[in-house]
Protein backbone atom coordinates (compact mmCIF):
# COMPACT_ATOMS: atom_id res chain seq x y z
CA UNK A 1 -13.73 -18.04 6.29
CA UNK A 2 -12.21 -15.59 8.69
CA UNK A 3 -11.53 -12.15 6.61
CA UNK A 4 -8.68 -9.59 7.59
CA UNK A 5 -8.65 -6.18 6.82
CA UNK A 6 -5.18 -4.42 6.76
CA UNK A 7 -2.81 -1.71 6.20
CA UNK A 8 0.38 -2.83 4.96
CA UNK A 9 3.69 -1.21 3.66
CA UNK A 10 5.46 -2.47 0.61
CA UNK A 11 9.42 -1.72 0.49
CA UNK A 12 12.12 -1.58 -2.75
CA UNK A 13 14.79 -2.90 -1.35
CA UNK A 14 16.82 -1.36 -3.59
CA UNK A 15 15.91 2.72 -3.41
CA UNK A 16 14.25 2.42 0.00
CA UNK A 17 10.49 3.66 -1.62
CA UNK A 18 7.66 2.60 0.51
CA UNK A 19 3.40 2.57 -0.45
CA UNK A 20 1.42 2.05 2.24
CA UNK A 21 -2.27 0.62 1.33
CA UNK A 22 -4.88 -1.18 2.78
CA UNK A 23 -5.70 -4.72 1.53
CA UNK A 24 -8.58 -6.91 2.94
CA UNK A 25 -7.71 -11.32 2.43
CA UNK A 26 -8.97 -14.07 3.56
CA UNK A 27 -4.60 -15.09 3.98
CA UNK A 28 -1.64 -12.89 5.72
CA UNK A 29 0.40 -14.35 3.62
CA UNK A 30 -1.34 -13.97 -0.25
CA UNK A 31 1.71 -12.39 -1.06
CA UNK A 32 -0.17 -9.41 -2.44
CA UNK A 33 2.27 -6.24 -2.80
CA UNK A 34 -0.28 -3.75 -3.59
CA UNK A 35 -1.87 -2.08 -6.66
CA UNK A 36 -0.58 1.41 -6.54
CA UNK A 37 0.38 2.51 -10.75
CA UNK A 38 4.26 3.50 -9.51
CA UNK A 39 4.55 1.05 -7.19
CA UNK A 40 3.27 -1.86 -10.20
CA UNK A 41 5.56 -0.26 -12.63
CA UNK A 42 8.28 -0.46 -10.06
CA UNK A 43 7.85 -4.10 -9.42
CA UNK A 44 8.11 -4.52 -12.97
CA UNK A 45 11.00 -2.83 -13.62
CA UNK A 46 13.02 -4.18 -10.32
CA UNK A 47 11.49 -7.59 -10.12
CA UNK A 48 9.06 -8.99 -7.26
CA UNK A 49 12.07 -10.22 -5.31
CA UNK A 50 12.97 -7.40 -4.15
CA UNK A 51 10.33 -5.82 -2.55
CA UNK A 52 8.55 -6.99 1.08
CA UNK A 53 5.48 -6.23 2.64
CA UNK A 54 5.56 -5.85 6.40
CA UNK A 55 1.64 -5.46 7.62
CA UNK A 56 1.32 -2.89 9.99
CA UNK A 57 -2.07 -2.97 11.72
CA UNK A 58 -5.00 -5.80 11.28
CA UNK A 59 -7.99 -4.79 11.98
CA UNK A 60 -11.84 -6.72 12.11
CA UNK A 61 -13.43 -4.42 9.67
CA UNK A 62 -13.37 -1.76 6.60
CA UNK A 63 -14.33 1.16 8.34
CA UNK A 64 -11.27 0.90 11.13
CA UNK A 65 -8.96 0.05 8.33
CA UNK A 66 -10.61 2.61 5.81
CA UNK A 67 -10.08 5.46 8.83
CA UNK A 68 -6.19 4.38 9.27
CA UNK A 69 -5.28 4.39 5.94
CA UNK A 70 -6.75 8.47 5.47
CA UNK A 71 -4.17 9.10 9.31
CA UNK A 72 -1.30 7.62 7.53
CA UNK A 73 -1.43 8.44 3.67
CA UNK A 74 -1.82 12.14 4.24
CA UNK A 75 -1.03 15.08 1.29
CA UNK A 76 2.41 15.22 2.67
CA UNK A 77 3.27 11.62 2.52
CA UNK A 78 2.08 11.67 -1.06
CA UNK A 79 4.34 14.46 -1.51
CA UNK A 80 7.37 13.19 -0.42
CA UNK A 81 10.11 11.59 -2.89
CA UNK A 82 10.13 8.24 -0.94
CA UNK A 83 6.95 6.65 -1.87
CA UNK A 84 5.03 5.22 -4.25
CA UNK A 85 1.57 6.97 -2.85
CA UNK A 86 -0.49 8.85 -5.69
CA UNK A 87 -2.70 10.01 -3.68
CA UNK A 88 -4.38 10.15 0.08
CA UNK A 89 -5.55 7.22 1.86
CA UNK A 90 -9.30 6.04 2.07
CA UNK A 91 -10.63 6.00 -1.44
CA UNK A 92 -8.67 2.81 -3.00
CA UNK A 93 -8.87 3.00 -6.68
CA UNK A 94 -7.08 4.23 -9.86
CA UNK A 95 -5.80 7.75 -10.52
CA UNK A 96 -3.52 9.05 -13.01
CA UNK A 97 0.41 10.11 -12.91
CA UNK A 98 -0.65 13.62 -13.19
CA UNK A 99 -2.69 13.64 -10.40
C-alpha cells in the first residue's frame, strides 16, 4: 500500500486560526485534522464541521516532509495569534500550554 507523507493546514472557519502539521496515511482523504492540544480543544469546542484541511505539499518520504514542516512552523509562526502551533515544526509530539 502506497504511503503519503504530508504537510497539511487545518482552518476554523469561524476565527480564521490555522495549524499546519505533517501527517503521513496510507488515504488523502482519512479525514485526519491534526493532533495539535489547541487545535483538539478547538475542534471540541467548535465542532468538526467547521474546520477543513487543505494539504499543501505531498511528498515520497519523512525526511522531505520532516525538513518542510521545520521551513514553515518557525518561532514566529508559533508566536503569532492566528494559529494553533505550540511549537516549531519537525519534532511531532506532545508539549504543554506553557511551553
Amino acid at each position: 500500500m502506497e504511503k503519503y507523507y504530508i504537510i497539511y493546514e487545518t482552518k476554523n472557519l469561524v476565527d480564521g486560526k490555522i495549524y499546519i502539521g505533517m501527517h503521513e496515511t496510507t488515504n488523502l482523504n482519512d479525514g485526519y485534522l491534526g493532533s495539535g492540544k489547541r487545535l483538539k480543544r478547538a475542534i471540541r469546542y467548535y465542532g468538526k464541521e467547521f474546520f477543513e484541511r487543505k494539504i499543501l505539499f505531498t511528498f515520497n518520504n519523512r525526511e522531505n516532509m520532516i525538513a518542510k514542516e521545520v521551513e514553515l512552523v518557525t518561532e514566529s509562526f508559533v508566536k503569532r495569534k492566528d494559529t494553533y502551533n505550540l511549537k516549531t515544526g519537525g519534532e511531532g509530539g506532545i508539549v504543554n500550554e506553557e511551553h
